[in-house]
N, C-alpha and C. Protein backbone atom coordinates (compact mmCIF):
# COMPACT_ATOMS: atom_id res chain seq x y z
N UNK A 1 -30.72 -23.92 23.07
CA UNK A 1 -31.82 -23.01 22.85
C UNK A 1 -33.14 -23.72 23.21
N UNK A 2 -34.03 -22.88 23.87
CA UNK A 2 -35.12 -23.18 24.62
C UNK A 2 -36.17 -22.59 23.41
N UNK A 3 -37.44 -23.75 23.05
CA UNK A 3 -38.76 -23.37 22.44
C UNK A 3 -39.63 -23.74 23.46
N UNK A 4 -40.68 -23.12 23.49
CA UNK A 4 -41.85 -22.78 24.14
C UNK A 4 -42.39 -24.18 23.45
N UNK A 5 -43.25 -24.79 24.61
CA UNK A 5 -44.17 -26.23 24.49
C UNK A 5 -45.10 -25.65 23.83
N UNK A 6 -45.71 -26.67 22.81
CA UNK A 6 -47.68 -26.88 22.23
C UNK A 6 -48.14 -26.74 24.00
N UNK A 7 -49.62 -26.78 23.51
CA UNK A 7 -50.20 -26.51 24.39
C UNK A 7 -50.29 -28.55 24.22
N UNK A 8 -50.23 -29.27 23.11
CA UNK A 8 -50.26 -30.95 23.24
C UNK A 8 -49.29 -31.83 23.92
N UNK A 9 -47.57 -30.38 24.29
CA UNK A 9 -47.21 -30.86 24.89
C UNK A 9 -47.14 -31.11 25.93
N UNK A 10 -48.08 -30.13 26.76
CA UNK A 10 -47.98 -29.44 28.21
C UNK A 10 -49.31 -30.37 28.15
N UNK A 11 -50.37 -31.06 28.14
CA UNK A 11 -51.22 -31.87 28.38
C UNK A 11 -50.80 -33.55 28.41
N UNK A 12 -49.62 -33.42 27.34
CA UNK A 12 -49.13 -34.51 27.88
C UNK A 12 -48.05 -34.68 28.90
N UNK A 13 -47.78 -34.21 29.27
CA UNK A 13 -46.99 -34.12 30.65
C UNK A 13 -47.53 -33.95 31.87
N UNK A 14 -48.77 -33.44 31.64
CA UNK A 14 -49.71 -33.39 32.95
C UNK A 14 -50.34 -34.87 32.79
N UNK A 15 -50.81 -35.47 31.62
CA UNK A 15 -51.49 -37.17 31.56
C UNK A 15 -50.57 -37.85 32.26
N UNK A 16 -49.14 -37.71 31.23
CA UNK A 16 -48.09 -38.81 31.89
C UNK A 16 -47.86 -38.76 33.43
N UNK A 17 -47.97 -37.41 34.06
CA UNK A 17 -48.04 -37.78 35.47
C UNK A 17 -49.04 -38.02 36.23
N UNK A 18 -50.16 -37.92 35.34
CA UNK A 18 -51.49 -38.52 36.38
C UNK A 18 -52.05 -39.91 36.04
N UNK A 19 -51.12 -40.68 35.27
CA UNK A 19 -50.77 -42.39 35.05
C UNK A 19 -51.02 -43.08 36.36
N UNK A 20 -49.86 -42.62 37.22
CA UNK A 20 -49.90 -42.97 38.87
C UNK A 20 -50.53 -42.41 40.04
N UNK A 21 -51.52 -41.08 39.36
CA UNK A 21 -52.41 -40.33 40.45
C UNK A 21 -51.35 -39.25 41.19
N UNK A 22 -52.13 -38.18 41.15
CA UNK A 22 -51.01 -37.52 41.85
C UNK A 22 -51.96 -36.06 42.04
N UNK A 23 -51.13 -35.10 43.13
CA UNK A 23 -52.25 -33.90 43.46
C UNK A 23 -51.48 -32.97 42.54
N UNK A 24 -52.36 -32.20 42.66
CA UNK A 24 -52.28 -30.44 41.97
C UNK A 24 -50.87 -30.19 41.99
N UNK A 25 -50.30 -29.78 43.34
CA UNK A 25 -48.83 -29.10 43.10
C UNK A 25 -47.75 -30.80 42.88
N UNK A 26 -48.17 -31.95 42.75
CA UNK A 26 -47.06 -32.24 41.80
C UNK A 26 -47.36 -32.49 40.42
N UNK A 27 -48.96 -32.32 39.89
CA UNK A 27 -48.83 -31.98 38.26
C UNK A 27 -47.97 -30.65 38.37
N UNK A 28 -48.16 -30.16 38.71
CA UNK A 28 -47.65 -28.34 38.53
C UNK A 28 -46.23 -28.39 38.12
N UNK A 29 -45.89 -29.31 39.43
CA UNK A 29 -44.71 -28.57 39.20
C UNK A 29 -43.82 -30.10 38.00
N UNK A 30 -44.22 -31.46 38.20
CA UNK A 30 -43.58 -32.08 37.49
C UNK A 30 -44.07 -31.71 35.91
N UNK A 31 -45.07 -31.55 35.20
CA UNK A 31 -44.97 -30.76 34.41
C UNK A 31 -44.91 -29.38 33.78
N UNK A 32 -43.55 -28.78 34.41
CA UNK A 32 -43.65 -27.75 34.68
C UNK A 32 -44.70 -26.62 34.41
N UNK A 33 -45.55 -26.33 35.26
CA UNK A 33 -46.34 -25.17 34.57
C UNK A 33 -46.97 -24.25 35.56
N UNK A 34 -47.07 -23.10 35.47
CA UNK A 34 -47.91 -22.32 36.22
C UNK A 34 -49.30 -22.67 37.16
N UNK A 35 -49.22 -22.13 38.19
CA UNK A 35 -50.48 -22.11 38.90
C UNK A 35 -51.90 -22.07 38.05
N UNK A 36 -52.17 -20.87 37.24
CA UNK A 36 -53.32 -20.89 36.18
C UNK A 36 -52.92 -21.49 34.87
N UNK A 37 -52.17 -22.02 34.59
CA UNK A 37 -51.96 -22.52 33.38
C UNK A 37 -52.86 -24.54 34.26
N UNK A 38 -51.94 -24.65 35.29
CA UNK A 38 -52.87 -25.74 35.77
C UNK A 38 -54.11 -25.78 35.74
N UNK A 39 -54.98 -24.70 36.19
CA UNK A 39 -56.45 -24.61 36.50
C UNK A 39 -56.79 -25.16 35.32
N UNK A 40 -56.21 -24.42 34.29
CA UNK A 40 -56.78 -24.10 32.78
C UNK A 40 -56.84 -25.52 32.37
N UNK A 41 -56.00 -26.15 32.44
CA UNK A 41 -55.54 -27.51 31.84
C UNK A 41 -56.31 -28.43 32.01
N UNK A 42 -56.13 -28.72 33.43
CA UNK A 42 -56.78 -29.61 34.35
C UNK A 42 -58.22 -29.77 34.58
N UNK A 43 -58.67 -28.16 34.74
CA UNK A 43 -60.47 -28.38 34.07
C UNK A 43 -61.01 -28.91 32.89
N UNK A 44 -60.30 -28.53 31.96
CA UNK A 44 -60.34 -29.25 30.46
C UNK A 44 -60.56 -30.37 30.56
N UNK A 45 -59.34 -31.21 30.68
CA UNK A 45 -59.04 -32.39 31.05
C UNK A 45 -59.92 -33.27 31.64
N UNK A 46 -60.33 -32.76 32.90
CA UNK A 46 -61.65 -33.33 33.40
C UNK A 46 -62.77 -33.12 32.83
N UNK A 47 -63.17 -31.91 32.23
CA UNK A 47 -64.77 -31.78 31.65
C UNK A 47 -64.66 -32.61 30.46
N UNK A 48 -63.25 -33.35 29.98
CA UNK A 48 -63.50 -33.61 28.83
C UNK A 48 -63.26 -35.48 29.19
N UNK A 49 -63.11 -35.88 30.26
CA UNK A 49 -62.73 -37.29 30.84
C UNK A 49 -61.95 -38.04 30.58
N UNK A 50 -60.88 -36.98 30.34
CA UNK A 50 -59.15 -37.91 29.86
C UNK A 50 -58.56 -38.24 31.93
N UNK A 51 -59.07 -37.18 32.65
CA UNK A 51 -58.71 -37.38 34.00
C UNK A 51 -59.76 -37.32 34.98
N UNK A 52 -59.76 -38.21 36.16
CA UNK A 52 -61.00 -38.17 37.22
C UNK A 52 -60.25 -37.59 38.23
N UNK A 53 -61.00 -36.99 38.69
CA UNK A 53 -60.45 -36.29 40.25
C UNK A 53 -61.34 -37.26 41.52
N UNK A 54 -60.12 -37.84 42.49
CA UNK A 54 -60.69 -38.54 43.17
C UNK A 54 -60.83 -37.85 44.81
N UNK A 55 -61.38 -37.93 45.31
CA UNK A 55 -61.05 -37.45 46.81
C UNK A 55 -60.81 -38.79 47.71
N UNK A 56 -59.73 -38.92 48.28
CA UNK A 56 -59.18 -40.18 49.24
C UNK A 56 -58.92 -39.32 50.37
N UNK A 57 -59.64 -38.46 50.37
CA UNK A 57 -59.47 -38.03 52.06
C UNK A 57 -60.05 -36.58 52.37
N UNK A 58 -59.99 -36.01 53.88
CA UNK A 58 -60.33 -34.79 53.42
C UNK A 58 -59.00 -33.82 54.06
N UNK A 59 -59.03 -33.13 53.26
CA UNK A 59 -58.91 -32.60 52.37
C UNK A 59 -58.39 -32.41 50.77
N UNK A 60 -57.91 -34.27 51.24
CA UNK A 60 -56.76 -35.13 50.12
C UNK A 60 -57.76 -35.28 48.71
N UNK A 61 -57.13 -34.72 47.70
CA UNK A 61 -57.70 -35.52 46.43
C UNK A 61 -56.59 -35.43 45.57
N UNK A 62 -56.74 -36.28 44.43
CA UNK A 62 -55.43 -36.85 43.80
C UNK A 62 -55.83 -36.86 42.06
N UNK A 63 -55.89 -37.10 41.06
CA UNK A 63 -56.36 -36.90 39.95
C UNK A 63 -55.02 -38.13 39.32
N UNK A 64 -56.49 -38.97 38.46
CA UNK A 64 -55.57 -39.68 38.17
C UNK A 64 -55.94 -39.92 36.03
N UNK A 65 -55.43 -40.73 35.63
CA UNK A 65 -55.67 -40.66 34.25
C UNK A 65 -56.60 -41.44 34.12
N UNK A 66 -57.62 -41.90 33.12
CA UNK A 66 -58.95 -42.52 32.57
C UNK A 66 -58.55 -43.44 31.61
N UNK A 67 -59.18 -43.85 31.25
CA UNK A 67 -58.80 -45.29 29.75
C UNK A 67 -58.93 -43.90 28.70
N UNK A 68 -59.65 -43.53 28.44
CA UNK A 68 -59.91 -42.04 27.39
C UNK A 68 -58.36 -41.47 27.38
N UNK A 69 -58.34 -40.73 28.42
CA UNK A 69 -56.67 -40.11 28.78
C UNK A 69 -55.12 -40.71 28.87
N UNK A 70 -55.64 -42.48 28.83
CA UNK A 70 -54.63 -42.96 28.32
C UNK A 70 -54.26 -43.40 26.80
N UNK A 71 -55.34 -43.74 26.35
CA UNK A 71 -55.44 -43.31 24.48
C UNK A 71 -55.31 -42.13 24.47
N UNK A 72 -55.85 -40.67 24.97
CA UNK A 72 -55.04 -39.59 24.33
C UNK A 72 -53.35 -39.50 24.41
N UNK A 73 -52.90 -39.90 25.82
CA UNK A 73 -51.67 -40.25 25.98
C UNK A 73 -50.83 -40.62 24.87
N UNK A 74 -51.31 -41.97 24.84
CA UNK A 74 -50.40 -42.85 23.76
C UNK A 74 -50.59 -41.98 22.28
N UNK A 75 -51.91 -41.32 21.49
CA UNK A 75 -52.13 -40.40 20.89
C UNK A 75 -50.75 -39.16 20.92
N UNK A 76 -50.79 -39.06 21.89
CA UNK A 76 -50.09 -37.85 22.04
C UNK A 76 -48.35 -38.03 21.49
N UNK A 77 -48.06 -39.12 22.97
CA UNK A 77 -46.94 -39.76 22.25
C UNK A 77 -46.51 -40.17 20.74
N UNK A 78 -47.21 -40.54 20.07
CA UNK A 78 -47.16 -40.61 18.51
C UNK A 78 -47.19 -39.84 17.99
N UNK A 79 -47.57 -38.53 18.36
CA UNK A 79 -47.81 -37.66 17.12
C UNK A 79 -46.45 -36.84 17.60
N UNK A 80 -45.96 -36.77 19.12
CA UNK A 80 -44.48 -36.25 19.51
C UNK A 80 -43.12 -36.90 18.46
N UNK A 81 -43.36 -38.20 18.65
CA UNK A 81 -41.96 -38.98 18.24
C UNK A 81 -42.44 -38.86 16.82
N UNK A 82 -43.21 -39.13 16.05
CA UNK A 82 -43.34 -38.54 14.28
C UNK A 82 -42.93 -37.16 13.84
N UNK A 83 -43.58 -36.10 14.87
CA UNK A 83 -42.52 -34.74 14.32
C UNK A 83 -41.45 -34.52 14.96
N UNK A 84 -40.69 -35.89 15.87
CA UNK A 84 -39.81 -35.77 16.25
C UNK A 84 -39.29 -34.71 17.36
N UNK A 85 -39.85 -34.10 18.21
CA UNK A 85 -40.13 -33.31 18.75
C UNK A 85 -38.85 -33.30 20.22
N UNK A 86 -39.25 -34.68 20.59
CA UNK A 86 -38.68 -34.92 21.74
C UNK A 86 -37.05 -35.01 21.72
N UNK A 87 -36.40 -35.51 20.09
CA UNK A 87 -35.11 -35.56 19.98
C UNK A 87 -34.18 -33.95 20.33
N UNK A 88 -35.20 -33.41 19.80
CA UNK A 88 -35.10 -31.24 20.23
C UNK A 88 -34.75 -31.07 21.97
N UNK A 89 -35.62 -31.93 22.87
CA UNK A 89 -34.86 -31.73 23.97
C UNK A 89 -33.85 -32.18 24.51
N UNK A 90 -32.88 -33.20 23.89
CA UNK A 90 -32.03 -33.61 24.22
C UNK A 90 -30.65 -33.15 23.93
C-alpha cells in the first residue's frame, strides 16, 4: 500500500538530488514529481537559499544544493528516520 509524501518529503528528495547538481527534468523526474509541483518547489527552495541555480552554459543551468540546504537536508533526514518513515517504504 502506497501513502502520499509530506510535502518534507518531496523537498527532500529534490535536496538529495541537487547534492551533485543536476537540471530540472532530472529533479523531476528522480524525485518523482510533477512538472508544477517542480516549479512550486524549486522556487521556494531558491527564494529561500537551501538551492542556487547556476547557469554553465547557454542554455545549460543546473541547480545545485547550498550549505543552508544541506543542514535542511540532514534536518530533514532526522526528522524522517525518528518517525520512522522510511522503514514504510520498504
Amino acid at each position: 500500500m502506497h501513502r502520499r509524501r509530506s510535502n518534507i518529503e518531496i523537498i527532500g528528495d529534490m535536496l538529495r538530488v541537487g547534492t551533485n547538481g543536476a537540471g530540472k527534468t532530472e529533479i523531476m523526474y528522480s524525485a518523482n514529481m510533477s512538472y508544477s509541483q517542480l516549479q512550486k518547489y524549486l522556487g521556494m527552495l531558491i527564494s529561500q537559499g537551501f538551492i542556487d541555480r547556476l547557469e554553465i552554459g547557454n542554455p545549460v543551468v543546473t541547480y545545485h544544493l547550498t550549505e543552508r540546504g544541506a543542514a535542511l537536508l540532514k534536518s530533514i533526514d532526522t526528522i524522517l528516520d525518528v518517525l520512522d518513515f522510511r522503514n514504510d517504504e520498504q
